[in-house]
C-alpha atoms as a PDB file:
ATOM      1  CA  UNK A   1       0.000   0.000   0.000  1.00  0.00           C
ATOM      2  CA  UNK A   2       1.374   3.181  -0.853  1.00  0.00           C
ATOM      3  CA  UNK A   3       0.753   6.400   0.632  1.00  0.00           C
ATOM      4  CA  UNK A   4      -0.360   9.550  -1.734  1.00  0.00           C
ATOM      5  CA  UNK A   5       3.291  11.157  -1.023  1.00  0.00           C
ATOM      6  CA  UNK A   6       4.301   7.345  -2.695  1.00  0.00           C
ATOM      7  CA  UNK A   7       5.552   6.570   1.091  1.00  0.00           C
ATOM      8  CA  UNK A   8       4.609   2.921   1.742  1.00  0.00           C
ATOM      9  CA  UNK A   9       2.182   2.845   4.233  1.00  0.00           C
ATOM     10  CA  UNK A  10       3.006   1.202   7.205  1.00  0.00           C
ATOM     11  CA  UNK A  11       0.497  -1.118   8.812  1.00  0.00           C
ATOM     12  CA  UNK A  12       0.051  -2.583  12.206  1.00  0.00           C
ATOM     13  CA  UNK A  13       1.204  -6.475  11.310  1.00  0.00           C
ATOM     14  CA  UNK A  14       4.783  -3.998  10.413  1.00  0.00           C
ATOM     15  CA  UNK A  15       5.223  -3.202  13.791  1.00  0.00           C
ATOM     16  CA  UNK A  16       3.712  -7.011  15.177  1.00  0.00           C
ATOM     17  CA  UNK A  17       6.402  -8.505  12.762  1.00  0.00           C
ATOM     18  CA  UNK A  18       9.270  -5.557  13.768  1.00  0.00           C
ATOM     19  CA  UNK A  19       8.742  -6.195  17.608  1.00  0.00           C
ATOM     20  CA  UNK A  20       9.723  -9.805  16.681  1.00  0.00           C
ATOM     21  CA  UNK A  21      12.887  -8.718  15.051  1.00  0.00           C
ATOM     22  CA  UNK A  22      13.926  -6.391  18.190  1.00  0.00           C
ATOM     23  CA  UNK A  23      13.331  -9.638  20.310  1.00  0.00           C
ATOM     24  CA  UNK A  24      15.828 -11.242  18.145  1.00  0.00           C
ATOM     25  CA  UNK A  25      18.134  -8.867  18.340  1.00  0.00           C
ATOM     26  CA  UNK A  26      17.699  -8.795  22.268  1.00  0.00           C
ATOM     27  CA  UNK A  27      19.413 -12.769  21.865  1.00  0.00           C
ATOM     28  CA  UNK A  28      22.260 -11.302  19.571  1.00  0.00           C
ATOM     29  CA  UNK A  29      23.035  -8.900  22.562  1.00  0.00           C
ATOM     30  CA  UNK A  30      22.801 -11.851  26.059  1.00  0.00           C
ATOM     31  CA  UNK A  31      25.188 -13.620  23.024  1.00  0.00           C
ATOM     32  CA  UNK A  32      27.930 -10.768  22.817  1.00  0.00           C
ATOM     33  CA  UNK A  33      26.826 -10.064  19.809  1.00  0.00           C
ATOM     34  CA  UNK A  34      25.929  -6.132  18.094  1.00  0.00           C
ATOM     35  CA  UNK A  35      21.470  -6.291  18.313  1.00  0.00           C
ATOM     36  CA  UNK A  36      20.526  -6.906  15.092  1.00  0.00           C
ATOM     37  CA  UNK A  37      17.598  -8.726  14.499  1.00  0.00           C
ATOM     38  CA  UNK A  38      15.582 -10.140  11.316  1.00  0.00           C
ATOM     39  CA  UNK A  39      12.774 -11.896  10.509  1.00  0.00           C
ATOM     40  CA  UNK A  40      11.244 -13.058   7.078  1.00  0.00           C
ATOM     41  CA  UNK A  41       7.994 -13.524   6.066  1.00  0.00           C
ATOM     42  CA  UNK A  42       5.611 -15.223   3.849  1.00  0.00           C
ATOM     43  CA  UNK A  43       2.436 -15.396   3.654  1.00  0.00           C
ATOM     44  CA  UNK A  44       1.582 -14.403   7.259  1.00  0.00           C
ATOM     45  CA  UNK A  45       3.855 -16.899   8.489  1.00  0.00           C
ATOM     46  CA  UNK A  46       7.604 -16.799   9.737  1.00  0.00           C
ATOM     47  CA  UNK A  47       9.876 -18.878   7.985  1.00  0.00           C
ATOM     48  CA  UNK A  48      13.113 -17.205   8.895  1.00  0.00           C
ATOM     49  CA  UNK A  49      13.992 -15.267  12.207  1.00  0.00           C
ATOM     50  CA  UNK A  50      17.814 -14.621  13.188  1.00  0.00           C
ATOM     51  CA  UNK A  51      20.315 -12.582  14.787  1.00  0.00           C
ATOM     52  CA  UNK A  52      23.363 -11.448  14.499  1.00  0.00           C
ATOM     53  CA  UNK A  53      26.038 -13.737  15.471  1.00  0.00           C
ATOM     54  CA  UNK A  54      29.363 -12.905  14.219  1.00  0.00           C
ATOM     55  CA  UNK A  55      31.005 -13.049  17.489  1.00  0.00           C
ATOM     56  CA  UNK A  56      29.220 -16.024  18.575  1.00  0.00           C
ATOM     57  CA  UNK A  57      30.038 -18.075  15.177  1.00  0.00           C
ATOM     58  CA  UNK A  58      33.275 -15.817  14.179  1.00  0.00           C
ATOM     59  CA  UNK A  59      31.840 -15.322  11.281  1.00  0.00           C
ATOM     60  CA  UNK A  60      32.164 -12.259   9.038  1.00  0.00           C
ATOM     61  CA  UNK A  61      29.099 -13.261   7.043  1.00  0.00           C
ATOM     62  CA  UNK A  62      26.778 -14.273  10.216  1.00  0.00           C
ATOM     63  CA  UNK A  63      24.272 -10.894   9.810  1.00  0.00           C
ATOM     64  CA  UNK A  64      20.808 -11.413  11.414  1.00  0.00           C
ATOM     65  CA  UNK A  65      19.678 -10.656   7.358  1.00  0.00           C
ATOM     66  CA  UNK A  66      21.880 -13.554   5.837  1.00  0.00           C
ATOM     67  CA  UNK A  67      20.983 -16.065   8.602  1.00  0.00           C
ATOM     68  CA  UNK A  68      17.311 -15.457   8.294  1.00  0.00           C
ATOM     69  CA  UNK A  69      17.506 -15.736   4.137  1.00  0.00           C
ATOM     70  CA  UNK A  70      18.996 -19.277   4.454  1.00  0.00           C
ATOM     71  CA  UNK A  71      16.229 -20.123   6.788  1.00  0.00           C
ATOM     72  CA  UNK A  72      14.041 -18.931   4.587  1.00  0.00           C
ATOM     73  CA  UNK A  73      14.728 -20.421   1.507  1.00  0.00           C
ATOM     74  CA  UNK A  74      15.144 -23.770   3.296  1.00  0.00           C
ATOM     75  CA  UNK A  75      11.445 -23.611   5.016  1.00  0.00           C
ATOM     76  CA  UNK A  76      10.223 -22.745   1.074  1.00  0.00           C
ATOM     77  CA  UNK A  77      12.522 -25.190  -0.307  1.00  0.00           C
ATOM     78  CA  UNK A  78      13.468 -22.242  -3.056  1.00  0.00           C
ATOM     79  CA  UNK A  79      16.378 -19.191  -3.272  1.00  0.00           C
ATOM     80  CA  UNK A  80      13.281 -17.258  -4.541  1.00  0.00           C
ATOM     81  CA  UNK A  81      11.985 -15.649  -2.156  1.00  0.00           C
ATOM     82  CA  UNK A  82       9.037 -14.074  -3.867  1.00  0.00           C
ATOM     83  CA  UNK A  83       6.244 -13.216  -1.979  1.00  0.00           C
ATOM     84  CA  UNK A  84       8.692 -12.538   1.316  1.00  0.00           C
ATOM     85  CA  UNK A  85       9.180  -9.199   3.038  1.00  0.00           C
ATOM     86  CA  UNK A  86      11.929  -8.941   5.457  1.00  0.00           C
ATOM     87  CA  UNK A  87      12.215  -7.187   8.862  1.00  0.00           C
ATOM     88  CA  UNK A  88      15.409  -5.794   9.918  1.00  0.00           C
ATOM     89  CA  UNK A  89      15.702  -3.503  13.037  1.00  0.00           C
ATOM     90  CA  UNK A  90      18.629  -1.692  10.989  1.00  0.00           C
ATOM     91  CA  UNK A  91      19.093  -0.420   7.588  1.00  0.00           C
ATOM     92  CA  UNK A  92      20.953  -3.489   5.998  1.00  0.00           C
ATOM     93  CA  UNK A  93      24.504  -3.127   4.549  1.00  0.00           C
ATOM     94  CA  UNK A  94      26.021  -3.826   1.002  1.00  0.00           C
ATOM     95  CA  UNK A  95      26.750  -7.545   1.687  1.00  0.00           C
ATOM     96  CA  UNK A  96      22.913  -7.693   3.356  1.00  0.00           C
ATOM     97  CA  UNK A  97      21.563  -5.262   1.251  1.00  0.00           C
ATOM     98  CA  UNK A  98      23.270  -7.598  -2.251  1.00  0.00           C
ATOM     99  CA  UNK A  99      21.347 -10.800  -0.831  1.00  0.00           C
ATOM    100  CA  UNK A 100      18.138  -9.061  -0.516  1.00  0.00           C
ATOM    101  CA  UNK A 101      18.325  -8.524  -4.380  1.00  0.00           C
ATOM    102  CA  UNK A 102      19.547 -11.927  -5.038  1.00  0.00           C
ATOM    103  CA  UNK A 103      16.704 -13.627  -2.670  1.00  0.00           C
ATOM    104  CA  UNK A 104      14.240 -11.569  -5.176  1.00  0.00           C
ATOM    105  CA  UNK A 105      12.591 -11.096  -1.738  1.00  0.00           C
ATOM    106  CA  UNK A 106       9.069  -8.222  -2.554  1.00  0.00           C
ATOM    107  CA  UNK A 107       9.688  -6.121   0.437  1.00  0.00           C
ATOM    108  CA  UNK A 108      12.494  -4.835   2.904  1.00  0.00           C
ATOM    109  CA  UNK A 109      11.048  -3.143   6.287  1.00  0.00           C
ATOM    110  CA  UNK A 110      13.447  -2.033   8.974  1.00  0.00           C
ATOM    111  CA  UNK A 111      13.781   0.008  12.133  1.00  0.00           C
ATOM    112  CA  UNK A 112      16.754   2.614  12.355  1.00  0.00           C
ATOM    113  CA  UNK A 113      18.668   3.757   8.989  1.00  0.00           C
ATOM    114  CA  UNK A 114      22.547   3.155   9.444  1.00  0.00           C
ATOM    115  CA  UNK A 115      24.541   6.394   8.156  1.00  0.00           C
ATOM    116  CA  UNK A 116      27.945   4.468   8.230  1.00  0.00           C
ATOM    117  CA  UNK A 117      27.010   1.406   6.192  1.00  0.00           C
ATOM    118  CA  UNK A 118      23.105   1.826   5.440  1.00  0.00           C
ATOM    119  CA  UNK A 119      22.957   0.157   1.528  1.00  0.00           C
ATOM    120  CA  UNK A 120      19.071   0.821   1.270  1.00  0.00           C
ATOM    121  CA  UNK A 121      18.552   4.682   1.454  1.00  0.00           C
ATOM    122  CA  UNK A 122      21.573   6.093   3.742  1.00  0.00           C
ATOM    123  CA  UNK A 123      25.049   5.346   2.191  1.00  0.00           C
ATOM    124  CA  UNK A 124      23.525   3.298  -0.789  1.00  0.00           C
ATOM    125  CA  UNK A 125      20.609   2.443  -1.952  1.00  0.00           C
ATOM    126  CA  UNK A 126      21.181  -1.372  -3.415  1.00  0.00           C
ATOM    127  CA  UNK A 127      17.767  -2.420  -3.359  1.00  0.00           C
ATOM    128  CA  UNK A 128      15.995   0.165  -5.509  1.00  0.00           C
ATOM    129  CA  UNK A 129      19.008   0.399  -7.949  1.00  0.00           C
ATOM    130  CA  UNK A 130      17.480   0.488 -11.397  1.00  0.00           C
ATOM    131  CA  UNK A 131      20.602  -1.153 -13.236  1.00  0.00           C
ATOM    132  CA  UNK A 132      19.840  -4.164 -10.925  1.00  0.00           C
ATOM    133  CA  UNK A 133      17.317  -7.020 -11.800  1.00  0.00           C
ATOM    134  CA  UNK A 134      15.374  -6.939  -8.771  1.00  0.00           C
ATOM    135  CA  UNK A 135      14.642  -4.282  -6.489  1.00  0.00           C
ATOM    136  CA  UNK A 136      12.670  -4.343  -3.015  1.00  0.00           C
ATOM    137  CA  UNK A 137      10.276  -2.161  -1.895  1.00  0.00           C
ATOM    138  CA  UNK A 138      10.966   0.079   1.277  1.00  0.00           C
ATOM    139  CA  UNK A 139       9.485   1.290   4.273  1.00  0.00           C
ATOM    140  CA  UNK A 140      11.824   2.133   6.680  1.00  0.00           C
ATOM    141  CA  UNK A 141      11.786   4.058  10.003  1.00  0.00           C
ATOM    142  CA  UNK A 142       9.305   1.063  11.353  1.00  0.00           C
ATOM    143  CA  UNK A 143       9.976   1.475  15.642  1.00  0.00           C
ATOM    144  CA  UNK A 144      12.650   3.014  14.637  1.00  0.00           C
ATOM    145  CA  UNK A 145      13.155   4.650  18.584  1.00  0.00           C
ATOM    146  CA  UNK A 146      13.279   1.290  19.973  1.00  0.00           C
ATOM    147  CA  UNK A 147      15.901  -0.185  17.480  1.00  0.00           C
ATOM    148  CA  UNK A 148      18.074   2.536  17.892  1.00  0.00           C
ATOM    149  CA  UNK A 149      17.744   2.596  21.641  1.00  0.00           C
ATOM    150  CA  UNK A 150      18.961  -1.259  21.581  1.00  0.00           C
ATOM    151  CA  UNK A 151      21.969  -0.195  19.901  1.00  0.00           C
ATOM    152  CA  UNK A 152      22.896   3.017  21.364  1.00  0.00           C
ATOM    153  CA  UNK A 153      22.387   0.838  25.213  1.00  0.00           C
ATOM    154  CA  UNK A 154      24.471  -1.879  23.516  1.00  0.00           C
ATOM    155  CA  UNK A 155      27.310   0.385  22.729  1.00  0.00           C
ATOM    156  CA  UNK A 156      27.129   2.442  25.389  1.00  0.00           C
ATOM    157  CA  UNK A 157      27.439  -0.489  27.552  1.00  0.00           C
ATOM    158  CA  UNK A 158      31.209  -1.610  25.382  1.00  0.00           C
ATOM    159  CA  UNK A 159      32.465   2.138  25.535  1.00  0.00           C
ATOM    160  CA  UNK A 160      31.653   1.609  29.215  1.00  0.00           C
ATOM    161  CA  UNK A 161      33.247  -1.383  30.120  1.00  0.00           C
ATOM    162  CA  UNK A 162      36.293  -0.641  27.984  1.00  0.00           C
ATOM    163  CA  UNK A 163      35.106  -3.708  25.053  1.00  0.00           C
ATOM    164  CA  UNK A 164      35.267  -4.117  21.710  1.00  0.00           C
ATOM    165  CA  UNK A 165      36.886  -6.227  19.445  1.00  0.00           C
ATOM    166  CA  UNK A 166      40.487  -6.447  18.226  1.00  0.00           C
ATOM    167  CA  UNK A 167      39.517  -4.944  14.517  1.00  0.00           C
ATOM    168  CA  UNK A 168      36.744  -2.531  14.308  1.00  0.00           C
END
C-alpha cells in the first residue's frame, strides 16, 4: 500500500512482525553479539527469524539478514523468495543489502537507517538500484526509537566497560 506522497504505508502487522525482530536482536546482545535482528515472512507466516552472530560463530558473514535468508529459503525449499518481506531492526549493509536482491525477496522493512554502512537509502541504496534485476520495496523508520535505543544501550554499555573487538 502506498501512501499519496508514494511513502509505503506502514500497517500494524509492520510493527507485530518488527517487535519480533527487536526480540531477536535482544538474543544477539545476552550472546555478545551487536542487536541486530531479522525476521522473514511469507504469507503471514515466519519462515526465517535470526540474529546477528558474528562473534558467537566468528563469522564475518553471520548478519541477522543472511541467517534469516537461508532459513528462509530452506522452510520454502526455493532461493526465490518471492512473496517474502523482510524485517530488519537496521538499515541493511552492502553484503545484506546484495542478498536481498539476489533472494528476489518483494519487500524490505526495517527500524533505524545506518549512516555508516546503510545500503538501502543512507550510504547506498542497493535495493531500488534500477541497473539491478530486482529491487525491493521500502518502508523504513518502522519502531525506529526502539531499534536505535537497543543499539545506542548496547554500545554504550562496550564504551563503558572498555570492550570491543580487536579490529573494528
Amino acid at each position: 500500500m502506498i501512501h499519496p506522497n508514494g511513502e509505503p504505508v506502514v500497517d500494524s502487522s509492520d510493527e507485530q512482525y518488527m517487535r519480533r525482530a527487536i526480540d531477536a536482536a535482544m538474543i544477539a546482545e545476552e550472546n555478545g553479539d551487536v542487536p541486530i535482528g531479522a525476521v522473514i515472512v511469507y504469507r503471514n507466516q515466519v519462515i526465517g527469524r535470526a540474529w546477528n552472530q558474528r562473534e558467537q560463530l566468528n563469522d564475518p558473514t553471520a548478519h541477522a539478514e543472511i541467517i534469516a535468508l537461508t532459513q528462509a529459503a530452506s522452510s520454502i525449499g526455493s532461493w526465490r523468495l518471492h512473496g517474502c518481506t523482510i524485517y530488519v531492526t537496521l538499515e541493511p549493509c552492502p553484503m545484506c543489502a546484495g542478498a536481498l536482491v539476489l533472494g528476489r525477496l518483494d519487500r524490505l522493512v526495517y527500524g533505524c537507517p545506518d549512516p555508516k554502512t546503510g545500503a538501502c537509502g543512507s550510504l547506498y541504496d542497493i535495493v531500488r538500484d534500477e541497473r539491478l534485476n530486482h529491487r525491493l520495496e521500502v518502508t523504513s523508520g518502522v519502531l525506529a526509537d526502539e531499534c536505535a535505543a537497543l543499539l545506542q544501550a548496547f554500545f554504550r554499555q562496550r564504551r563503558n566497560n572498555g570492550g570491543g573487538s580487536a579490529v573494528s
